[in-house]
Protein backbone atom coordinates (compact mmCIF):
# COMPACT_ATOMS: atom_id res chain seq x y z
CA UNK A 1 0.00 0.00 0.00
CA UNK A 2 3.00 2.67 0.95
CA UNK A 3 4.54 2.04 -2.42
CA UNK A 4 1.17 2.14 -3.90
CA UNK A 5 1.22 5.68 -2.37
CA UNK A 6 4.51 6.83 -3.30
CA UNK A 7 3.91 6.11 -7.00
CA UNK A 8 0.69 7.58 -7.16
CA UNK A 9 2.47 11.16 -5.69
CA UNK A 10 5.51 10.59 -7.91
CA UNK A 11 2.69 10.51 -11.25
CA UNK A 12 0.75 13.15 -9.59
CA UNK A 13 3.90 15.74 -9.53
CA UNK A 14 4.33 14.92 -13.02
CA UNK A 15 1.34 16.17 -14.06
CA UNK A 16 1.92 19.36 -12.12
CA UNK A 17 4.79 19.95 -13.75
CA UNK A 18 3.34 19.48 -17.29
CA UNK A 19 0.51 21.84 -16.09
CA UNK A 20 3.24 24.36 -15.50
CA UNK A 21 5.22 24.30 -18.11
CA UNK A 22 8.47 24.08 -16.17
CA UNK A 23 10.89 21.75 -14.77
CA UNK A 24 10.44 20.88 -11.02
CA UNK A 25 12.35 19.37 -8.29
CA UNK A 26 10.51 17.63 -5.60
CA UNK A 27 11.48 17.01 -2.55
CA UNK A 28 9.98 13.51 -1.16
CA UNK A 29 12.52 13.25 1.87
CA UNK A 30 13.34 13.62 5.44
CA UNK A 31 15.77 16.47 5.01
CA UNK A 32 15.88 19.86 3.21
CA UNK A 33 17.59 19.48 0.00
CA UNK A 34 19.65 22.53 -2.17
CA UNK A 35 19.49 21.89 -5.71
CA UNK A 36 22.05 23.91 -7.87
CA UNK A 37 21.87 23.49 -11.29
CA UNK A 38 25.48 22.52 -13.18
CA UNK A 39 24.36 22.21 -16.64
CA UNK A 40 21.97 23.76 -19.08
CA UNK A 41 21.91 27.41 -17.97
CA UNK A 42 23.32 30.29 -17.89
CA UNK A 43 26.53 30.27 -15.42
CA UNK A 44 25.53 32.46 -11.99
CA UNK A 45 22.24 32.82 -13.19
CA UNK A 46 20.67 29.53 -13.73
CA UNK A 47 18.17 27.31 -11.35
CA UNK A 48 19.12 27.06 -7.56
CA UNK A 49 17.07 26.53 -4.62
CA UNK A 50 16.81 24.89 -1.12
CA UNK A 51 13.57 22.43 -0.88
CA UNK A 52 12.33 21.79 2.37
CA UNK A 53 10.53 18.45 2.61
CA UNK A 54 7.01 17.72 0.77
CA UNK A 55 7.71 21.11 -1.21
CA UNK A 56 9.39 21.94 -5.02
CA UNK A 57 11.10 24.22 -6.91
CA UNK A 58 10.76 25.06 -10.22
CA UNK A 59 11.77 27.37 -13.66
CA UNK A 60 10.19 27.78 -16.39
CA UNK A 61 11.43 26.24 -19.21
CA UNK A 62 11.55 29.44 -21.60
CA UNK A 63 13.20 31.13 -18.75
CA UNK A 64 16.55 31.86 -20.62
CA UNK A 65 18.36 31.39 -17.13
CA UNK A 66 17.37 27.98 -16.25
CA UNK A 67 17.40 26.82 -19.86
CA UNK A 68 19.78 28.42 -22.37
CA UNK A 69 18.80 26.21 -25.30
CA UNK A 70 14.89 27.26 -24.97
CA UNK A 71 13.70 24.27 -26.21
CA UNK A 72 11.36 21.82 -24.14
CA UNK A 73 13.63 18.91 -24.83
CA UNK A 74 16.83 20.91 -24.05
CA UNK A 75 18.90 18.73 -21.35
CA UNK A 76 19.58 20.67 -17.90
CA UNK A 77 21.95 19.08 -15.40
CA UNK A 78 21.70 19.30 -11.32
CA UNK A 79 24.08 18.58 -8.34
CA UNK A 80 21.40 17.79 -5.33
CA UNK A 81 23.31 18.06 -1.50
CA UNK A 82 21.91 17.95 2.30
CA UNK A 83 21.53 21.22 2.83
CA UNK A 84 21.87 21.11 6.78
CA UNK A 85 25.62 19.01 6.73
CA UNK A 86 26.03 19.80 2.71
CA UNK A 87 26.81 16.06 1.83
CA UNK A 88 26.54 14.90 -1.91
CA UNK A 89 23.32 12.95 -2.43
CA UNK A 90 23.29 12.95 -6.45
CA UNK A 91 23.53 14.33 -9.76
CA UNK A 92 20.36 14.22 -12.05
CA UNK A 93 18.90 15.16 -15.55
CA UNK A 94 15.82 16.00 -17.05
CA UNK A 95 14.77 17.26 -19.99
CA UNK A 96 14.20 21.25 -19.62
CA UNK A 97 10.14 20.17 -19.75
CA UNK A 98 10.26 17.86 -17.06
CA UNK A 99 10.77 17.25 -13.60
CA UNK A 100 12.96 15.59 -10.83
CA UNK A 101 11.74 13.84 -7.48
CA UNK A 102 14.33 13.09 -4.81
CA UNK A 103 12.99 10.03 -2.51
CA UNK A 104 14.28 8.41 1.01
CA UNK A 105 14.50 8.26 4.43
CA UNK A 106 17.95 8.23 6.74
CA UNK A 107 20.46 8.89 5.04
CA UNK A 108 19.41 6.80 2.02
CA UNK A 109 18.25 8.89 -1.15
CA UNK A 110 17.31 8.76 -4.87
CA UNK A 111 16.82 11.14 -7.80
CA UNK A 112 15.13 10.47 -10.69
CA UNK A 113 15.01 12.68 -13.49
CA UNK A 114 11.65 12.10 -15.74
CA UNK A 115 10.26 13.28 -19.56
CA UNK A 116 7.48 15.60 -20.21
């Protein structure tokens, strides 16, 4: 039944992020997570943000910042860390029209990057 639940929340957020045209990073752990994004935007200007738990960021993807290519199926790059004791948890990639979700408990986490 839990990973019943899970799945049905990990499909849900990607239909929110289709409804909003932009790619998304959600945050499905115990901790607060910083997402700074190392690939597909413009350098000091592109997508970074801390994402306390149950909550997401996102950037449109026409904004020029987050996605320098401007095309829905551009590729855009992330570096995900603890934000509290700033420990790698993983690098992930989506498509600019997309979305990420970052899943676990203690110490043990996941990203997944996933299509439009």
């Amino acid at each position: 039944m839990k990973t019943l639940l899970v799945v049905m929340m990990i499909l849900g957020m990607g239909l929110l992020a289709l409804d909003a045209e932009a790619f998304c990073f959600y945050n499905s752990t115990d901790i607060v997570i910083k997402v700074g994004q190392t690939g597909g935007g413009k350098e000091y200007r592109s997508f970074s943000a801390e994402i306390y738990r149950g909550d997401k960021g996102c950037c449109n993807w026409t904004n020029k910042d987050c996605n320098t290519e401007g095309k829905k199926d551009s590729t855009v790059v992330f570096k995900v860390r603890n934000r509290k004791n700033g420990s790698f948890i993983c690098d992930v990639t989506c498509p600019a029209g997309g979305w990420a979700v970052v899943t676990g408990k203690n110490g043990v986490y996941h990203c997944e990057g996933h299509g439009y």
